[in-house]
Protein backbone atom coordinates (compact mmCIF):
# COMPACT_ATOMS: atom_id res chain seq x y z
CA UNK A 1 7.17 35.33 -66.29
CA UNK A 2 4.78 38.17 -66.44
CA UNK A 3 6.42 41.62 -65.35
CA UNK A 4 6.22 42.82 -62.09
CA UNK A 5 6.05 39.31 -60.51
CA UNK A 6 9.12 38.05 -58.68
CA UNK A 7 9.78 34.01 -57.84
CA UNK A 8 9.11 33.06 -54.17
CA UNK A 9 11.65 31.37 -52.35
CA UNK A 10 11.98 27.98 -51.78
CA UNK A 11 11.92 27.03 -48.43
CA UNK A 12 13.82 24.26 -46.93
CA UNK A 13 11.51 22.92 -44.08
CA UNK A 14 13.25 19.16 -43.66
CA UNK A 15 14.77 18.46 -40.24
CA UNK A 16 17.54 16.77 -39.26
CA UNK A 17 17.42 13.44 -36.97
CA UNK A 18 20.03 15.25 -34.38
CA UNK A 19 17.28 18.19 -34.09
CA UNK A 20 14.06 15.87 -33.91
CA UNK A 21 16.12 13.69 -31.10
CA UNK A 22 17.54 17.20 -29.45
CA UNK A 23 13.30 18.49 -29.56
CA UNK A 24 12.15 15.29 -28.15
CA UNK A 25 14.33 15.48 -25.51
CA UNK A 26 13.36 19.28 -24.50
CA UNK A 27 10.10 18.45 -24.30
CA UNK A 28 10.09 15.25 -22.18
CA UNK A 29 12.20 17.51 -19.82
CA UNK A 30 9.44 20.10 -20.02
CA UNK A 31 6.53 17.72 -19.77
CA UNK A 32 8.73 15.97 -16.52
CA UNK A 33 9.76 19.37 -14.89
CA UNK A 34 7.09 21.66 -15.03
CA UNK A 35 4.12 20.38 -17.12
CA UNK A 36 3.42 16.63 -15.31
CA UNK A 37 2.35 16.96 -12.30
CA UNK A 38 0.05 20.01 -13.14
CA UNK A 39 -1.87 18.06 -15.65
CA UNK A 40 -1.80 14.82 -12.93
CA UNK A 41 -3.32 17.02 -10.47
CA UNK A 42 -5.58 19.04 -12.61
CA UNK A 43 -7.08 16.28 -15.06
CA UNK A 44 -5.59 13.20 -13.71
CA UNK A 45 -9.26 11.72 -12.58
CA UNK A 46 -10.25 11.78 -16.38
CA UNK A 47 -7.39 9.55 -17.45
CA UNK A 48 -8.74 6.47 -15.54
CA UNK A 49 -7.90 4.36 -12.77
CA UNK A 50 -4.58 2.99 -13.95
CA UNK A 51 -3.10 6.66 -14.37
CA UNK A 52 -4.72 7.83 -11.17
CA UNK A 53 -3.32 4.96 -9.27
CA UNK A 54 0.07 5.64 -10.52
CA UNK A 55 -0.10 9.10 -9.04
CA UNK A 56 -1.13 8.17 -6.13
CA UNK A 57 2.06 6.07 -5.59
CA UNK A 58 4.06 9.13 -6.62
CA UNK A 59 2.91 11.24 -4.18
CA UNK A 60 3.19 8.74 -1.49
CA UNK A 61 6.80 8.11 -2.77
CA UNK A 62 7.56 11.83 -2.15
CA UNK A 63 6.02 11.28 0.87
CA UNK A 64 8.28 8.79 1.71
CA UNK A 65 11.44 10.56 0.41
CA UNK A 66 10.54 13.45 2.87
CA UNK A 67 10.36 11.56 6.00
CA UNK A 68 12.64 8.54 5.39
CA UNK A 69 9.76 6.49 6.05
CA UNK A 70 10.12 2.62 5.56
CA UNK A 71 6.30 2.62 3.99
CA UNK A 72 3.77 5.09 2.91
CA UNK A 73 0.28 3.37 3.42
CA UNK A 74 -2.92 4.98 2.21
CA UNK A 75 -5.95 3.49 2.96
CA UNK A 76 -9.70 4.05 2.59
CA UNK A 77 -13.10 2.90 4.35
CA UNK A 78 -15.86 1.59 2.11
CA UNK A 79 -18.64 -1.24 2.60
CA UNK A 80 -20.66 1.77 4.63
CA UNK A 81 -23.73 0.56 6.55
CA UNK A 82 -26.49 0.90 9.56
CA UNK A 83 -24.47 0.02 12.57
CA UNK A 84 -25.80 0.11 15.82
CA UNK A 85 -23.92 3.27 16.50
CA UNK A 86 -25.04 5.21 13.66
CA UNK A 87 -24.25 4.71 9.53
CA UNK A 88 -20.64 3.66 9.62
CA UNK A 89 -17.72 2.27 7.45
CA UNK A 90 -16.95 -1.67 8.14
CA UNK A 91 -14.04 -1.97 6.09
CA UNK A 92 -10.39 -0.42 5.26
CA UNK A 93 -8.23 -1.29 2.40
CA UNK A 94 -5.18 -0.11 1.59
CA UNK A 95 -5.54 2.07 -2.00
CA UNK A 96 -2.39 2.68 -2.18
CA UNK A 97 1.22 1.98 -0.68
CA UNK A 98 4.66 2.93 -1.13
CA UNK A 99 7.72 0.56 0.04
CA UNK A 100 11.21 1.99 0.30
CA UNK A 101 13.92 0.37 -1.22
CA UNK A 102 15.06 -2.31 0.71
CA UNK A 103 12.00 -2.75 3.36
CA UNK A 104 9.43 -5.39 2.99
CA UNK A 105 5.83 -4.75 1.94
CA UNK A 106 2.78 -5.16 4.23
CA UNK A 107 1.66 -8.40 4.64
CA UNK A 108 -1.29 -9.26 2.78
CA UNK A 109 -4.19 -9.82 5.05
CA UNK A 110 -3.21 -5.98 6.25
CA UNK A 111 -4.22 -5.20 3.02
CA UNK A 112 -7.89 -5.54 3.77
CA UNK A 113 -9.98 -5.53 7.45
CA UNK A 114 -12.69 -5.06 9.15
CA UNK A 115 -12.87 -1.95 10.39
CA UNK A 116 -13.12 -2.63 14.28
CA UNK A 117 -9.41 -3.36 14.14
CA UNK A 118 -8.68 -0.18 13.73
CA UNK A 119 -11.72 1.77 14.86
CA UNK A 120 -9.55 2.35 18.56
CA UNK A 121 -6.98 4.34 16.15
CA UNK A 122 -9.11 6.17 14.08
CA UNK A 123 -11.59 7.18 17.55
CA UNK A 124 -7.86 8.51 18.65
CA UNK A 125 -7.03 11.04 15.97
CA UNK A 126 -10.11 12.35 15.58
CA UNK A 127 -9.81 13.07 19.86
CA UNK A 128 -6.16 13.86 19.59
CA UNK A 129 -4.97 14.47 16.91
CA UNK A 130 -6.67 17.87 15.73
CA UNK A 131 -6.05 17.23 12.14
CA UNK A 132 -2.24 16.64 12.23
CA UNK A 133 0.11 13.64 12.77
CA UNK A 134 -0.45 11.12 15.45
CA UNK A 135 2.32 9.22 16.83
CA UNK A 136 1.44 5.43 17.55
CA UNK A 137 4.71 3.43 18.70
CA UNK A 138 4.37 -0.49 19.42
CA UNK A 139 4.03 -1.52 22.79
CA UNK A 140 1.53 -3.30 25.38
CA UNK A 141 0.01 0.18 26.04
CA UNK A 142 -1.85 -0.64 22.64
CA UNK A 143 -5.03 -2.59 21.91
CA UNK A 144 -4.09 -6.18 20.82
CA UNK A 145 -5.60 -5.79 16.96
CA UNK A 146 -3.60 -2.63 16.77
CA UNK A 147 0.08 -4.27 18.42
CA UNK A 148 -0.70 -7.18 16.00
CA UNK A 149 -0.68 -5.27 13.24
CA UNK A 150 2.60 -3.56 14.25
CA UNK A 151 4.08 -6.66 15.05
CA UNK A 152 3.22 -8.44 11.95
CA UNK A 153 4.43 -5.97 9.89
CA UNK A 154 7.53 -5.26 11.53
CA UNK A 155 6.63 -1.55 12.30
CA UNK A 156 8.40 0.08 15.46
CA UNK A 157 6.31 3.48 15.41
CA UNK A 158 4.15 4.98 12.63
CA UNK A 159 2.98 8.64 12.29
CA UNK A 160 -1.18 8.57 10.92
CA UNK A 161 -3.30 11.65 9.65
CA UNK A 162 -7.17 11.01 8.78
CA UNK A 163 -8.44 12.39 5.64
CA UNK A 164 -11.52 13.63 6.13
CA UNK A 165 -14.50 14.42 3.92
CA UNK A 166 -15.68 17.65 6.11
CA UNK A 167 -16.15 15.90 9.52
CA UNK A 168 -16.26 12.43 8.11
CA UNK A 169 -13.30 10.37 7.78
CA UNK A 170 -12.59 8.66 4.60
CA UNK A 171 -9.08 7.41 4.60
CA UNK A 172 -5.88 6.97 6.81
CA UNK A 173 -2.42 7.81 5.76
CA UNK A 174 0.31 5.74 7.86
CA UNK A 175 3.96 6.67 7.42
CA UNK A 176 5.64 3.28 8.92
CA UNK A 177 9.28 3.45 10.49
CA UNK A 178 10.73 -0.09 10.80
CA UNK A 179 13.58 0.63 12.89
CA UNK A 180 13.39 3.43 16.49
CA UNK A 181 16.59 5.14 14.36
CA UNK A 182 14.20 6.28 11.48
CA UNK A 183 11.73 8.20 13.82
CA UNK A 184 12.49 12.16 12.78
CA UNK A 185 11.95 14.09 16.37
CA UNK A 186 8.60 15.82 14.81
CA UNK A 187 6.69 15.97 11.63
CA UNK A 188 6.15 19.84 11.80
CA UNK A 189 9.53 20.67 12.01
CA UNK A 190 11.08 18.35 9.17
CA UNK A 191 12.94 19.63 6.61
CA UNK A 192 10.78 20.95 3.93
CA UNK A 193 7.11 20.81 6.16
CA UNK A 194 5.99 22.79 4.10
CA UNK A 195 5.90 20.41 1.13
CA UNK A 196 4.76 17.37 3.65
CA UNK A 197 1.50 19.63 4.09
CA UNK A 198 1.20 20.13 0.15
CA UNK A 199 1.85 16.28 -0.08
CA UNK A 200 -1.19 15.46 2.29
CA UNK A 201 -3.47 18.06 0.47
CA UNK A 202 -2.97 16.66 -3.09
CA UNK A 203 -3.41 12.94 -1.61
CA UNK A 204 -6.54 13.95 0.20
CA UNK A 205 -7.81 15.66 -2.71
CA UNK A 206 -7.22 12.83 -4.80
CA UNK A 207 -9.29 10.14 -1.73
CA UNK A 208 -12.19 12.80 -1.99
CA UNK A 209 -12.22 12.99 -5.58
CA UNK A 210 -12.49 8.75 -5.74
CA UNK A 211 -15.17 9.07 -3.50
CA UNK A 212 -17.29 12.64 -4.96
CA UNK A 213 -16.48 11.45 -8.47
CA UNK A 214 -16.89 8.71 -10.36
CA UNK A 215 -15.27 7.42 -12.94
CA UNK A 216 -14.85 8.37 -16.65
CA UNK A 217 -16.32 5.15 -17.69
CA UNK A 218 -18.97 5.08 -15.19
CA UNK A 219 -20.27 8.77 -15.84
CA UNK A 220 -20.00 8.14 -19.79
CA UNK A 221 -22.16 4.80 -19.08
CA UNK A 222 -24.70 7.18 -16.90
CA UNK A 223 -24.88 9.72 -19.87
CA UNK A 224 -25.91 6.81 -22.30
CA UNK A 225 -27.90 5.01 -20.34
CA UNK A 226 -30.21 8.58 -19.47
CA UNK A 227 -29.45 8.63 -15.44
């Protein structure tokens, strides 16, 4: 060895299976508490449908958890065209819905409508409802399409919000209550209304984002094809 040089140390990098399993499950803890839903939120609309749709459900789920509602439905209006009354929607589907354990889902032909079934309800929050909840209960006050729809679905009251695209409305969000028990005296002054607003504002952002953006796919497809 020539003098003035001294050996470097070996150095034992290898890791035992205990400390790989106790990182890995740090770091899903991490990535669950803190790190998940920023990324969702933040970056979720480049990670496709499937992944966007599965936050969606989430946040209707938290929705749910919030108000002890039996379902959390989230539906949008599409199929626009020249009505007689101006350039309209003619359709809602439902995007996305949450079903508490226990409670039966909506029936299927709710799932998709034309819109005049529910144009009565959607007329009354944008008259009433001045961007909060709106209280429908089931009853022969009610315009048959909307009381069949309750009825069918075995809704006693439901609490709806618009989401709206500036002053155009691009979804509904229904909280159902199955049972006259369930119905919490008001929305605003719930437990934790605070995060029920923060709910509404991520799902809305989400609706507006479908709508404003497309797709991954669909904007990689534009880029190749030149448009």
């Amino acid at each position: 060895m020539p003098a003035g040089r001294w050996p470097l140390p070996t150095l034992d990098l290898s890791v035992s299976a205990d400390a790989l399993v106790l990182l890995g499950i740090c770091g899903w803890l991490i990535w669950r508490r803190f790190l998940r839903q920023v990324v969702l939120s933040r970056f979720g609309f480049l990670l496709g449908s499937q992944q966007n749709a599965r936050y969606l459900v989430e946040l209707l789920a938290q929705v749910a958890v919030l108000t002890g509602a039996s379902r959390v439905a989230l539906g949008t209006f599409y199929n626009p065209e020249l009505l007689t009354t101006g350039y309209g929607y003619t359709r809602v589907a439902i995007l996305s819905c949450y079903v508490a354990p226990g409670r039966l889902p909506l029936d299927v032909e709710s799932r998709s409508m034309p819109m005049e079934r529910i144009r009565a309800d959607v007329q009354d929050l944008l008259e009433h409802a001045d961007g909060g909840w709106r209280l429908v209960e089931a009853g022969p006050h009610l315009p048959t399409p909307c009381l069949d729809y309750l009825l069918r679905n075995r809704i006693a009251f439901l609490y709806g919000r618009l989401v709206m695209l500036e002053t155009l409305p691009i979804g509904i969000l229904n909280l159902h209550f199955d049972t006259p028990q369930q119905r919490p005296a008001d929305l605003g002054a719930i437990c934790h209304a605070d995060r029920l607003e923060t709910l509404f504002a991520e799902i809305s952002l989400v609706v507006r984002g479908r709508i404003l953006r497309p797709s991954l796919w669909r904007r990689l497809l534009r880029t190749w094809s030149g448009h």
